[in-house]
N, C-alpha and C. Protein backbone atom coordinates (compact mmCIF):
# COMPACT_ATOMS: atom_id res chain seq x y z
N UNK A 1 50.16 16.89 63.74
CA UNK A 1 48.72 17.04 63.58
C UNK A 1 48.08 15.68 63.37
N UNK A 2 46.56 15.42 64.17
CA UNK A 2 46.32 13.98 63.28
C UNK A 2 44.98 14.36 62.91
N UNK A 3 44.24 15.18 62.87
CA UNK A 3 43.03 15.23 62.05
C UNK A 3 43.01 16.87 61.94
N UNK A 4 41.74 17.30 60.68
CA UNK A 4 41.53 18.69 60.14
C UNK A 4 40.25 18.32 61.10
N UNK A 5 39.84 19.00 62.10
CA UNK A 5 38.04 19.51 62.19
C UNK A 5 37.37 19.88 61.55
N UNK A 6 37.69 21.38 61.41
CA UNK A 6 37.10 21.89 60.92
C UNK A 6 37.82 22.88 60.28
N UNK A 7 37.38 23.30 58.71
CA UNK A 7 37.82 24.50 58.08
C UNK A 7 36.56 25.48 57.66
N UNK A 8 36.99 26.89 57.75
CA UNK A 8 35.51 28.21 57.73
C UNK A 8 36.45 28.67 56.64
N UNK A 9 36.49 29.22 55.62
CA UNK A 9 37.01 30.04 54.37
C UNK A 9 36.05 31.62 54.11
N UNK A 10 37.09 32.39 54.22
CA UNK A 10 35.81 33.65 53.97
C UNK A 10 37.01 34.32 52.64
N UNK A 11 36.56 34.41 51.37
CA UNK A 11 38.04 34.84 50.86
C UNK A 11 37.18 36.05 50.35
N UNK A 12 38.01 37.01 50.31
CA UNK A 12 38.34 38.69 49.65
C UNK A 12 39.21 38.27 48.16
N UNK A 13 38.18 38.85 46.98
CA UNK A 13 38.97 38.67 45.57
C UNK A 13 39.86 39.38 45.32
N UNK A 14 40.06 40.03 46.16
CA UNK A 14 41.25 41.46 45.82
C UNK A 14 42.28 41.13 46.51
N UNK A 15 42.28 40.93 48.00
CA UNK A 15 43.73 40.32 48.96
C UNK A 15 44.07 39.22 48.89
N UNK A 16 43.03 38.06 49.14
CA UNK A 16 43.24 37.01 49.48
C UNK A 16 42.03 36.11 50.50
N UNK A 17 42.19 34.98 51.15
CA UNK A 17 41.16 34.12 51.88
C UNK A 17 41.62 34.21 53.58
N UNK A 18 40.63 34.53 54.05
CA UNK A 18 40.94 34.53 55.87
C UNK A 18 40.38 32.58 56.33
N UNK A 19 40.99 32.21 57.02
CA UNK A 19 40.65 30.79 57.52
C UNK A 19 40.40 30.59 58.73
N UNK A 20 39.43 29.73 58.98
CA UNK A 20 39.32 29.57 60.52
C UNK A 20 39.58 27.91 60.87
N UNK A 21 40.77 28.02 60.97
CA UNK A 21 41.07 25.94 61.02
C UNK A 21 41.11 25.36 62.54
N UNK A 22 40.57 24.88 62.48
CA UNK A 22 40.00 23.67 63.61
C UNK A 22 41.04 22.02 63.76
N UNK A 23 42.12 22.09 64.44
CA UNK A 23 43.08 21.10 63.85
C UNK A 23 42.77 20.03 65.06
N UNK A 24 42.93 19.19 65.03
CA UNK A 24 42.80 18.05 66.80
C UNK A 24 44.73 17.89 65.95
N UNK A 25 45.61 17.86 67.55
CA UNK A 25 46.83 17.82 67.63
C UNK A 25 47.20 16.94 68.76
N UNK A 26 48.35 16.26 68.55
CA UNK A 26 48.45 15.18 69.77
C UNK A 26 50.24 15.61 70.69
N UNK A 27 50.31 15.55 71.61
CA UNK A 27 51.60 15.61 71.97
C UNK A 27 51.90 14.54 72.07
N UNK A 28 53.08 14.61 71.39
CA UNK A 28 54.04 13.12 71.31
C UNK A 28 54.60 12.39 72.06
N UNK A 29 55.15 13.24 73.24
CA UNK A 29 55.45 12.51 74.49
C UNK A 29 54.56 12.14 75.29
N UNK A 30 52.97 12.55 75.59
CA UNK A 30 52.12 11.94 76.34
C UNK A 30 51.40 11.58 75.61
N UNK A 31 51.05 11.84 74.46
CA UNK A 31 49.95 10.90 73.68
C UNK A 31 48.12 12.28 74.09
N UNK A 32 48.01 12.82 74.25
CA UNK A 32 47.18 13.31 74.38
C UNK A 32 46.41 14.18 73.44
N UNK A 33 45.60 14.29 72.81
CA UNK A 33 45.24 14.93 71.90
C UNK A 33 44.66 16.76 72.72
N UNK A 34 44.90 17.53 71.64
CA UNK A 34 44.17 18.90 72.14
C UNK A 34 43.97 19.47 70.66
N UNK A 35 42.85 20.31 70.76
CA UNK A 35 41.87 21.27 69.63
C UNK A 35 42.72 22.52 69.80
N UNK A 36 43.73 22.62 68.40
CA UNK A 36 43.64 24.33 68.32
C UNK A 36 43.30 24.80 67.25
N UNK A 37 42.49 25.81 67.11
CA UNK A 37 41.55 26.89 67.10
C UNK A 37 42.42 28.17 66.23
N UNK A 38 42.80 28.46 65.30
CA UNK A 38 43.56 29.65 64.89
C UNK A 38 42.80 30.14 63.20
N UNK A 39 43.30 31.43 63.77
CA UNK A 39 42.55 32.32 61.92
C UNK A 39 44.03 32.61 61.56
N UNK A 40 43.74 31.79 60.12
CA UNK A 40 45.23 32.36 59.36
C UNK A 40 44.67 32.92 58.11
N UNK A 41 45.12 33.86 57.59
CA UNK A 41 45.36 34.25 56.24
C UNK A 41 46.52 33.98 55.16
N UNK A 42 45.68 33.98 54.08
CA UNK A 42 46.69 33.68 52.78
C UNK A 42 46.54 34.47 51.97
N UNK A 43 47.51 35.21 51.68
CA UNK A 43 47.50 36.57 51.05
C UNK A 43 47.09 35.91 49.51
N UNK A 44 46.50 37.04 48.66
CA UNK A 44 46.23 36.58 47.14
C UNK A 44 47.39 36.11 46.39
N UNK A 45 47.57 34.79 45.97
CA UNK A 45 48.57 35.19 44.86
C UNK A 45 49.52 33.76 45.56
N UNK A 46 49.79 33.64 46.85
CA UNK A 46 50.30 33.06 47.47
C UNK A 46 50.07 31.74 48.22
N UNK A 47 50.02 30.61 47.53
CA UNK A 47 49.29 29.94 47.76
C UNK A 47 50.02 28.90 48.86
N UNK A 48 51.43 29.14 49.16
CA UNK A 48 52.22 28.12 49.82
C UNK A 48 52.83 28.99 51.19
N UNK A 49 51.75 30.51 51.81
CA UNK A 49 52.29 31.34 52.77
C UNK A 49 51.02 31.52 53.03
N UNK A 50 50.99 31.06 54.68
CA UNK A 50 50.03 31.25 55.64
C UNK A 50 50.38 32.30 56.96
N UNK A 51 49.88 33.39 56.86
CA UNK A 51 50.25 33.75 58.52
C UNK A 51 48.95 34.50 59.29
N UNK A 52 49.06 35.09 60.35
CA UNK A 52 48.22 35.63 61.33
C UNK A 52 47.47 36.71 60.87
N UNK A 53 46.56 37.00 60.65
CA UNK A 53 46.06 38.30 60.39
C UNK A 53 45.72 39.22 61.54
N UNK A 54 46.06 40.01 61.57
CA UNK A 54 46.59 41.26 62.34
C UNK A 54 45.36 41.36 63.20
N UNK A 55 44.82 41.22 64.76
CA UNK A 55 43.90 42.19 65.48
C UNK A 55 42.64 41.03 64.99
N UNK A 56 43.09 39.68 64.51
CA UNK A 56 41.95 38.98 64.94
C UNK A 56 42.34 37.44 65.43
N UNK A 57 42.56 37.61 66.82
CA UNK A 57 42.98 36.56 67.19
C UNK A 57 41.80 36.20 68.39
N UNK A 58 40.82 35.46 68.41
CA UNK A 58 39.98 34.99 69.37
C UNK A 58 40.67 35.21 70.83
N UNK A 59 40.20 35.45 71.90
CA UNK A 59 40.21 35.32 72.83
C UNK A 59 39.43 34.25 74.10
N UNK A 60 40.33 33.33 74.29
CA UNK A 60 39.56 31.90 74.35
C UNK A 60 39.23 32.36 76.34
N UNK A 61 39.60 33.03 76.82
CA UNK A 61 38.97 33.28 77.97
C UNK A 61 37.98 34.95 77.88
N UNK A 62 37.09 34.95 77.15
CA UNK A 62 36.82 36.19 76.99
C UNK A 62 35.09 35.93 77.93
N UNK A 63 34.97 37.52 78.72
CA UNK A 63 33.79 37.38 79.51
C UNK A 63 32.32 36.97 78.28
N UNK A 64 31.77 36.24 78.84
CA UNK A 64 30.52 35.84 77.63
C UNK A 64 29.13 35.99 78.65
N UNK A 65 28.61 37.03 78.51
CA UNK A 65 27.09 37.18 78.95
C UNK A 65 26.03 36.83 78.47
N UNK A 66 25.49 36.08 78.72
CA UNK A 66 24.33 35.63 78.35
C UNK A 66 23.08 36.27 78.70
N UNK A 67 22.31 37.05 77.89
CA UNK A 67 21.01 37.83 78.47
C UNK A 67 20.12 37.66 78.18
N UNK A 68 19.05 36.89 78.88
CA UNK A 68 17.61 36.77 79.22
C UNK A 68 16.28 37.89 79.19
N UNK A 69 15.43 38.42 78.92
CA UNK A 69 14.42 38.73 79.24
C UNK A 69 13.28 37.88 79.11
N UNK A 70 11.73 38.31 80.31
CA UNK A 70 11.00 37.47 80.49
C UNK A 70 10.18 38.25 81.26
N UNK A 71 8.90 37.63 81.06
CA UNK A 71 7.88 38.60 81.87
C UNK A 71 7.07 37.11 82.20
N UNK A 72 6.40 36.88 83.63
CA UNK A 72 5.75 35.61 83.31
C UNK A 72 6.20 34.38 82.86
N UNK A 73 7.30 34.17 82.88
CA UNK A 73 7.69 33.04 82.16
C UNK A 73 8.76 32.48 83.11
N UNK A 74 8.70 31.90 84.29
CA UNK A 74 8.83 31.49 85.27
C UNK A 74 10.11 30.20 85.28
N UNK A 75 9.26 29.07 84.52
CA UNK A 75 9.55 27.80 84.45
C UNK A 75 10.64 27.45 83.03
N UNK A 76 10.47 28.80 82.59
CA UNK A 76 11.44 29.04 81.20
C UNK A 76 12.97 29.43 81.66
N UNK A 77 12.65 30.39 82.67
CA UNK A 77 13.92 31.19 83.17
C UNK A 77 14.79 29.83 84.14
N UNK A 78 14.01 28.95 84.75
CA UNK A 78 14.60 27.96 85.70
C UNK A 78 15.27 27.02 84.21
N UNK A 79 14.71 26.80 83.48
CA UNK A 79 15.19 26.45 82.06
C UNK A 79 16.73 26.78 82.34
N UNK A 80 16.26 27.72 81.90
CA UNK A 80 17.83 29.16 81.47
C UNK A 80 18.97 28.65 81.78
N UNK A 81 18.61 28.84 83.73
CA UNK A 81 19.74 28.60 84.73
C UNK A 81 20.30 27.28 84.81
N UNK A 82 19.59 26.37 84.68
CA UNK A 82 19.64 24.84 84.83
C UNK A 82 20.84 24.52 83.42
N UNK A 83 20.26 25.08 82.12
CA UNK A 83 21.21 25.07 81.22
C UNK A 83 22.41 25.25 81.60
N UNK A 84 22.80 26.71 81.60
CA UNK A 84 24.22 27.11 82.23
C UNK A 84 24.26 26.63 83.11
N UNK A 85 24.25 26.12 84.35
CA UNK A 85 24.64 25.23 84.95
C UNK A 85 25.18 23.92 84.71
N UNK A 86 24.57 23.18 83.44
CA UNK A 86 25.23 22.05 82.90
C UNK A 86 26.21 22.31 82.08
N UNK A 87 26.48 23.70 81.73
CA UNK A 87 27.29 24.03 80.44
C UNK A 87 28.69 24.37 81.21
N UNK A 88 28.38 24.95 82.70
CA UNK A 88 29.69 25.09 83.72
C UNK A 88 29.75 24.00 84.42
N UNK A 89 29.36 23.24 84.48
CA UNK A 89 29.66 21.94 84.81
C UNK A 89 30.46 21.09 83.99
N UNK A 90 30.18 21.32 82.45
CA UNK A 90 30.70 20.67 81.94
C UNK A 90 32.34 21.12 81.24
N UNK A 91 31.92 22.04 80.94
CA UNK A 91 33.46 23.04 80.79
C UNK A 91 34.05 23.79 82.05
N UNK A 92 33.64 23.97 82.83
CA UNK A 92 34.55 24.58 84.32
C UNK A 92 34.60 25.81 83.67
N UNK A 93 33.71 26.56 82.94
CA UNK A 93 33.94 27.86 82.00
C UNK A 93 33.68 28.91 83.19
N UNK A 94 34.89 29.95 84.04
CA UNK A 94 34.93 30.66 84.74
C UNK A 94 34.51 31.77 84.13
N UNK A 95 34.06 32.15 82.83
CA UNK A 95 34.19 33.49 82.37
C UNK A 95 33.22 33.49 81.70
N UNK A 96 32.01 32.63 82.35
CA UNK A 96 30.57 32.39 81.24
C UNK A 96 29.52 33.24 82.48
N UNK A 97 28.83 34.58 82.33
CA UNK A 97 27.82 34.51 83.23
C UNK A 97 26.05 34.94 82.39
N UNK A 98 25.49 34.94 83.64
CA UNK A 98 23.87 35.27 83.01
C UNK A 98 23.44 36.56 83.65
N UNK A 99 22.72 36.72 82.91
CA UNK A 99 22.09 38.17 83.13
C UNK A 99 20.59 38.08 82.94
N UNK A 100 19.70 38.50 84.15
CA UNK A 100 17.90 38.18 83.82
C UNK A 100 17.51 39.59 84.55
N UNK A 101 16.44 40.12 83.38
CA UNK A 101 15.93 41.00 83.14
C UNK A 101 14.46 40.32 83.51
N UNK A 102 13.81 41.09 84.69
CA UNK A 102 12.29 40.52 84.93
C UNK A 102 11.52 41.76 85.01
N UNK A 103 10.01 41.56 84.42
CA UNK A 103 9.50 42.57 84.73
C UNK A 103 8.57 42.34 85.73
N UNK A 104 8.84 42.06 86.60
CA UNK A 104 7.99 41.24 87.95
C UNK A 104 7.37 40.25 88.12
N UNK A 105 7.57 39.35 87.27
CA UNK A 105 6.79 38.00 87.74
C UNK A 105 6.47 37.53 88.76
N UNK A 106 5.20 37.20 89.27
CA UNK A 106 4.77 36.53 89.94
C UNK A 106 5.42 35.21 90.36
N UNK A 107 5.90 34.55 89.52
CA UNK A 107 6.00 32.96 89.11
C UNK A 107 7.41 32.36 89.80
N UNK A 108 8.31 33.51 90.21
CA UNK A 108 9.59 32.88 89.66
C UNK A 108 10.09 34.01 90.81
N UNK A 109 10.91 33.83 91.86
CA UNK A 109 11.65 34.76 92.93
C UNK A 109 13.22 34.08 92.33
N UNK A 110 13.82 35.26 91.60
CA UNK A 110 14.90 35.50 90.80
C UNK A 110 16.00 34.70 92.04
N UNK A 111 15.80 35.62 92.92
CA UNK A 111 17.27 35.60 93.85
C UNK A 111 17.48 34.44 94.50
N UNK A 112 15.72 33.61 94.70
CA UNK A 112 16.27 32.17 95.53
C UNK A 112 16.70 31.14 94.48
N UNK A 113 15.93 31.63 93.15
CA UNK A 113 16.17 30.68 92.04
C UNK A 113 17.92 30.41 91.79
N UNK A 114 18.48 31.61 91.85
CA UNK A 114 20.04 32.10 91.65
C UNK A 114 20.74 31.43 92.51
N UNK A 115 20.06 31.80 93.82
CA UNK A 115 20.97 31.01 94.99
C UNK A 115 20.90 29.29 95.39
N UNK A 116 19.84 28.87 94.46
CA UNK A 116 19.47 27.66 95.09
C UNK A 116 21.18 27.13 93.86
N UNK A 117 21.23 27.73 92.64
CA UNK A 117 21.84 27.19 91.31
C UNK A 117 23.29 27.02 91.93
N UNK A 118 23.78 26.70 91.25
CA UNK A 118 25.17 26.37 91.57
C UNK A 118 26.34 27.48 90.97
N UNK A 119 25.25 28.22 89.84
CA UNK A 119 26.09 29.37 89.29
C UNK A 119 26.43 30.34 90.43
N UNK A 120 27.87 31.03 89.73
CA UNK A 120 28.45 31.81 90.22
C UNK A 120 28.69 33.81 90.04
N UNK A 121 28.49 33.47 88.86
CA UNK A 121 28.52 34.64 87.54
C UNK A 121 27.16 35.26 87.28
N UNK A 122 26.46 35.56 87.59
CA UNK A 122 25.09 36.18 87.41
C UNK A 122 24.78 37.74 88.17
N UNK A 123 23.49 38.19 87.51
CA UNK A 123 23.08 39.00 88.01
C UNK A 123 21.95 39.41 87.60
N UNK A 124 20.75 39.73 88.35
CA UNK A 124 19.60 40.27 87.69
C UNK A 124 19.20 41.63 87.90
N UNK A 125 18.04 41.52 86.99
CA UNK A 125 17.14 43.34 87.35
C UNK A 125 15.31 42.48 87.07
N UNK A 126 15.31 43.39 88.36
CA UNK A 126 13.76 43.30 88.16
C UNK A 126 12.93 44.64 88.25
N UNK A 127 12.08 44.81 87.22
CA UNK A 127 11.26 46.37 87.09
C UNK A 127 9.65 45.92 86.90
N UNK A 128 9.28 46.56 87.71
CA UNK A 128 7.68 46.49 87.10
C UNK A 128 7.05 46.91 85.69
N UNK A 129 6.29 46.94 85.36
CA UNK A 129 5.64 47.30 84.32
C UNK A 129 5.48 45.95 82.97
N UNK A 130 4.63 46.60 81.77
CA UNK A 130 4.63 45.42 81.12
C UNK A 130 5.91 44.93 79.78
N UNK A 131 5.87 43.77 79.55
CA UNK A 131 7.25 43.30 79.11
C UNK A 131 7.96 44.28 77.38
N UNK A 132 8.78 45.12 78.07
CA UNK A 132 9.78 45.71 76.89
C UNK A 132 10.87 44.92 76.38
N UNK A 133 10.89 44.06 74.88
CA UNK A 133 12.19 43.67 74.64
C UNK A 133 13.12 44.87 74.33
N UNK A 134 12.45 45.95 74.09
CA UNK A 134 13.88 46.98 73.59
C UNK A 134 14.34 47.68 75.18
N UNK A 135 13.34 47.73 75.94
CA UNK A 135 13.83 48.36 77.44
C UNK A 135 14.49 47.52 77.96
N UNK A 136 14.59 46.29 78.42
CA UNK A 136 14.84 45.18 79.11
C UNK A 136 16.22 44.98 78.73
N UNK A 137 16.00 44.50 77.15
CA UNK A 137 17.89 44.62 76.64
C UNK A 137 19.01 45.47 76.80
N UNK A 138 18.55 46.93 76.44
CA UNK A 138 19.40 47.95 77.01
C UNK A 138 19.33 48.15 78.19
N UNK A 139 18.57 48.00 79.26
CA UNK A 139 19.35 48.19 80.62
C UNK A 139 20.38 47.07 80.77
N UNK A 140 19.67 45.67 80.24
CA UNK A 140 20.40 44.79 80.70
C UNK A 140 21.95 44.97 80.14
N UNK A 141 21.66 45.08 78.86
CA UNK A 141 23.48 45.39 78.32
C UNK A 141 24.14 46.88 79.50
N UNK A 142 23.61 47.57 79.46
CA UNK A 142 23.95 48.75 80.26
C UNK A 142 24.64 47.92 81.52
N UNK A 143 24.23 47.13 82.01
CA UNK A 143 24.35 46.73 83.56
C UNK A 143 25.47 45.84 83.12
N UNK A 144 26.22 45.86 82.29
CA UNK A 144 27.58 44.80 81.83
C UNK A 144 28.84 45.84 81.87
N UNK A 145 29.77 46.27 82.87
CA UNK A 145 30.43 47.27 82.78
C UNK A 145 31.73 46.38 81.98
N UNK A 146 32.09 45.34 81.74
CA UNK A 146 33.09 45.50 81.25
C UNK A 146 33.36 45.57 79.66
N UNK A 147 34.04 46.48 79.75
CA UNK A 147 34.06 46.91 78.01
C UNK A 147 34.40 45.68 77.08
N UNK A 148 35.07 45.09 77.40
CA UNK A 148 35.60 43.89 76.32
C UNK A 148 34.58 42.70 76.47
N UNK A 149 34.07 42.91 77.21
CA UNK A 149 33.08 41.25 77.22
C UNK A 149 32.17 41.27 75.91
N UNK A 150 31.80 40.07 75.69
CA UNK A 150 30.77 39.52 74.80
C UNK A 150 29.62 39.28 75.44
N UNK A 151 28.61 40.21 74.39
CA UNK A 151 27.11 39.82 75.11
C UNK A 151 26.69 39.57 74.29
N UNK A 152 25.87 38.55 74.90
CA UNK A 152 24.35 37.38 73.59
C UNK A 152 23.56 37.82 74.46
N UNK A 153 22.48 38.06 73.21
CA UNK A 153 21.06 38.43 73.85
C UNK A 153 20.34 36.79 73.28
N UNK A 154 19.37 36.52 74.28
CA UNK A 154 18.89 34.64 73.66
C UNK A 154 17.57 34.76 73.99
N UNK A 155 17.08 33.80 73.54
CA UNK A 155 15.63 33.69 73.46
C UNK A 155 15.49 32.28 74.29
N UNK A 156 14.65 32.26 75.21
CA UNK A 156 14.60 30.94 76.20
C UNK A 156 14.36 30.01 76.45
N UNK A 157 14.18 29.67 74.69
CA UNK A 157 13.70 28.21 74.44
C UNK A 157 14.37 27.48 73.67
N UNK A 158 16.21 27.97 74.32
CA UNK A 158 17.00 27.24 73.44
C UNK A 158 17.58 26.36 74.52
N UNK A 159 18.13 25.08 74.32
CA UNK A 159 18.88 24.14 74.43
C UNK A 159 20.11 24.17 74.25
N UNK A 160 20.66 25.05 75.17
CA UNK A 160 22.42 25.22 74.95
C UNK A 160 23.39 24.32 74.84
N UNK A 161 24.09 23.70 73.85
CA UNK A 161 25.03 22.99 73.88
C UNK A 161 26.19 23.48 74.50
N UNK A 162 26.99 22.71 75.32
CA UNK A 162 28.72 23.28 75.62
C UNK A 162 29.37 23.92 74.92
N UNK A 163 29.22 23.44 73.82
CA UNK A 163 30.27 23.68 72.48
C UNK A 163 29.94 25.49 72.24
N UNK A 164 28.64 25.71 72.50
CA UNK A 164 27.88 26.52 71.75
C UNK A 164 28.82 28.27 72.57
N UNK A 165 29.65 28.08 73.68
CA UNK A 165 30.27 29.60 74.01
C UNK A 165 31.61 29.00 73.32
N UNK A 166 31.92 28.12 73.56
CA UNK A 166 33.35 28.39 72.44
C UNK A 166 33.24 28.90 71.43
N UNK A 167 32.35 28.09 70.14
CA UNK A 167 32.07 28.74 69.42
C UNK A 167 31.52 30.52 69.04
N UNK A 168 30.48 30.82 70.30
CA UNK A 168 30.63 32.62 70.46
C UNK A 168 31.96 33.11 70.01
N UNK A 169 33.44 32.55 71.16
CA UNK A 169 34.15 33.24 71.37
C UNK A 169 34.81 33.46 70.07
N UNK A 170 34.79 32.39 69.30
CA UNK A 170 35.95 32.30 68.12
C UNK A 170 35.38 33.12 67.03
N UNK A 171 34.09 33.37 67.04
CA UNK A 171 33.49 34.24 65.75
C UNK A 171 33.39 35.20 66.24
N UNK A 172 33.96 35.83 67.27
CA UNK A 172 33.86 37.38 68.04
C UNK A 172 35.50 37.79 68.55
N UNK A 173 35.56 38.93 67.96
CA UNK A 173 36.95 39.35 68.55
C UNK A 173 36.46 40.83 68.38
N UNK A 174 37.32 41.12 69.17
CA UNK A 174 37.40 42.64 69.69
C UNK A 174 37.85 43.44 68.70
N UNK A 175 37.23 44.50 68.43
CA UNK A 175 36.92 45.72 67.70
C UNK A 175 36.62 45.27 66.08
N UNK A 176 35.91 43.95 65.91
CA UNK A 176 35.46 43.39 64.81
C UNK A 176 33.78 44.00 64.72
N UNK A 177 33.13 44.29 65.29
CA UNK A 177 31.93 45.25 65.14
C UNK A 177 30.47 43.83 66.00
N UNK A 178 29.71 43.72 65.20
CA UNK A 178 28.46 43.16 65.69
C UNK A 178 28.15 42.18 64.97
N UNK A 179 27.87 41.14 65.29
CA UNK A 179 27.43 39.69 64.33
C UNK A 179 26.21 39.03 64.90
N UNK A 180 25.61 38.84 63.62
CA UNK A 180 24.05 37.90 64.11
C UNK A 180 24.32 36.41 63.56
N UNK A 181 23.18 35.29 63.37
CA UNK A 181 23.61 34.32 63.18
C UNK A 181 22.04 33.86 62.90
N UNK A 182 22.39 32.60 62.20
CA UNK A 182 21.33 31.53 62.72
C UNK A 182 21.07 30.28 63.86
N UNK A 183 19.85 29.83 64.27
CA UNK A 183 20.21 28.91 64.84
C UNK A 183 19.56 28.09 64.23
N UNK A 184 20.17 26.93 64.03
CA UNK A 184 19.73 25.82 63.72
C UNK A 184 19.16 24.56 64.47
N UNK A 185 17.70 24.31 64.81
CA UNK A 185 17.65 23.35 65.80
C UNK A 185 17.10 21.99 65.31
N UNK A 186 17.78 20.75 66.02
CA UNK A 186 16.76 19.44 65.84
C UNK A 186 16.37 18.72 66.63
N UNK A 187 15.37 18.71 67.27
CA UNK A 187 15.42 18.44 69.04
C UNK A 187 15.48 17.22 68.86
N UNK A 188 16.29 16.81 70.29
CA UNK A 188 16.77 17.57 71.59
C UNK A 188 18.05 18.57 70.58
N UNK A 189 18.25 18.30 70.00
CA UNK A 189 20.06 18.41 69.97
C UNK A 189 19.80 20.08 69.60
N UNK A 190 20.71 20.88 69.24
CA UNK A 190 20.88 22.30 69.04
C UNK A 190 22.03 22.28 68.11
N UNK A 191 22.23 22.39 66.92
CA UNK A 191 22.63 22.01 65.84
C UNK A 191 23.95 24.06 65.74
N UNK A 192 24.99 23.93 65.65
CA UNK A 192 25.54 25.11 65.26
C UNK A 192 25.85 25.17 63.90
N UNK A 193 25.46 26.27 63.18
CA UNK A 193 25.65 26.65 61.45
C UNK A 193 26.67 27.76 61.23
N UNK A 194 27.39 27.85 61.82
CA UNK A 194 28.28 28.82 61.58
C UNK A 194 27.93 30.38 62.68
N UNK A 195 26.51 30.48 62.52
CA UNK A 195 26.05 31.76 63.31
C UNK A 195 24.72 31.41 63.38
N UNK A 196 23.98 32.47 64.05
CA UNK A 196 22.65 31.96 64.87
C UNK A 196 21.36 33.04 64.34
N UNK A 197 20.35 32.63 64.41
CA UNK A 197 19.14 33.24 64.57
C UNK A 197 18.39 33.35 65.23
N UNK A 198 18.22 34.95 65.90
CA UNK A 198 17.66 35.24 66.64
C UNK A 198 18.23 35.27 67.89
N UNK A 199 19.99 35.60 68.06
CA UNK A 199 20.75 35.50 68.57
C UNK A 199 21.89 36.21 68.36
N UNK A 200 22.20 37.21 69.14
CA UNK A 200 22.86 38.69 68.74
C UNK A 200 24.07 38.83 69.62
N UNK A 201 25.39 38.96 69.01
CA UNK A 201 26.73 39.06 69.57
C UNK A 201 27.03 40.28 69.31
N UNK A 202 27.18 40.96 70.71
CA UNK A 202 28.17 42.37 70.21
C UNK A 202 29.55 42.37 71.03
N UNK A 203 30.54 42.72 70.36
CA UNK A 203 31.58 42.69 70.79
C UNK A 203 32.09 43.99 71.20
């Protein structure tokens, strides 16, 4: 090991502390450093025994949807795409897509916008009428058939960092229920606090 990243501590007074350690590790024969990422537990009582806790192990290729709604808001949504586009550019992240919910804008023709992008992973809906965040979200989640994926619902005036779907993935595991968060921003930059606001993970 040659450095701690990061450590998350969530402890239970009755069992014990769950950990989320962040280690940078180097291989010795090439010299290369790599980030692993693991939740260990330490049972109460036991202060020199670390192991796996059962059924929560991140899934570092897990589908991550990103979902948009927008009515009119044209130059926000080219936002959107342009983001993820730098964010798959920069991670080669095959298992990151978007999802845009329109309620007809004038402003903004979804499909050339999509096709001009370099993304791969997308899909939209467009409906007339005037802008529903509670209609818009549930079709849009509806229109995500795969059961295990992760969907974020986002608001479109965020500044996505790279970092920012790894992090999704590692605070979301499967059959762990629903998590909200804060976001923390300081422009330009987009600051992560552990979880987000105004920014909704269901697993």
């Amino acid at each position: 090991m040659k450095s701690i990243k990061r450590v998350e501590k969530k402890e239970d007074p009755e069992h014990g502390s769950r950990y989320l350690l962040e280690l940078v590790v180097r291989d010795l024969i090439n010299g290369t450093n790599y980030i692993l990422a693991e939740y260990v537990y330490q049972p109460r009582g036991k202060h020199d025994s670390l192991c796996y806790p059962r059924g929560l192990q991140w899934n570092r290729t897990a589908d991550v949807y990103l979902i948009l709604t927008a009515k009119n808001l044209g130059r926000w949504v080219h936002h959107f795409i342009k983001n993820l586009e730098q964010i798959v550019q920069e991670t080669n992240d095959e298992h990151l897509h978007a999802v845009v919910f329109d309620f007809d804008s004038p402003d903004i023709d979804l499909e050339q916008a999509f096709k001009r992008s370099t993304l791969k992973n997308y899909h939209f809906i467009t409906q007339p009428g005037n802008y529903s965040r509670t209609v818009s979200f549930s079709k849009a989640i509806a229109s995500i058939k795969n059961p295990d994926a992760i969907i974020v619902t986002i608001d479109m005036h965020l500044d996505m960092g790279s970092q920012l779907i790894k992090d999704i993935r590692k605070v979301t595991c499967t059959g762990t229920g629903t998590g909200t968060g804060v976001v923390l921003t300081c422009s330009p930059t987009l600051i992560i606090n552990n979880i987000w606001m105004r920014l909704s993970m269901i697993s």
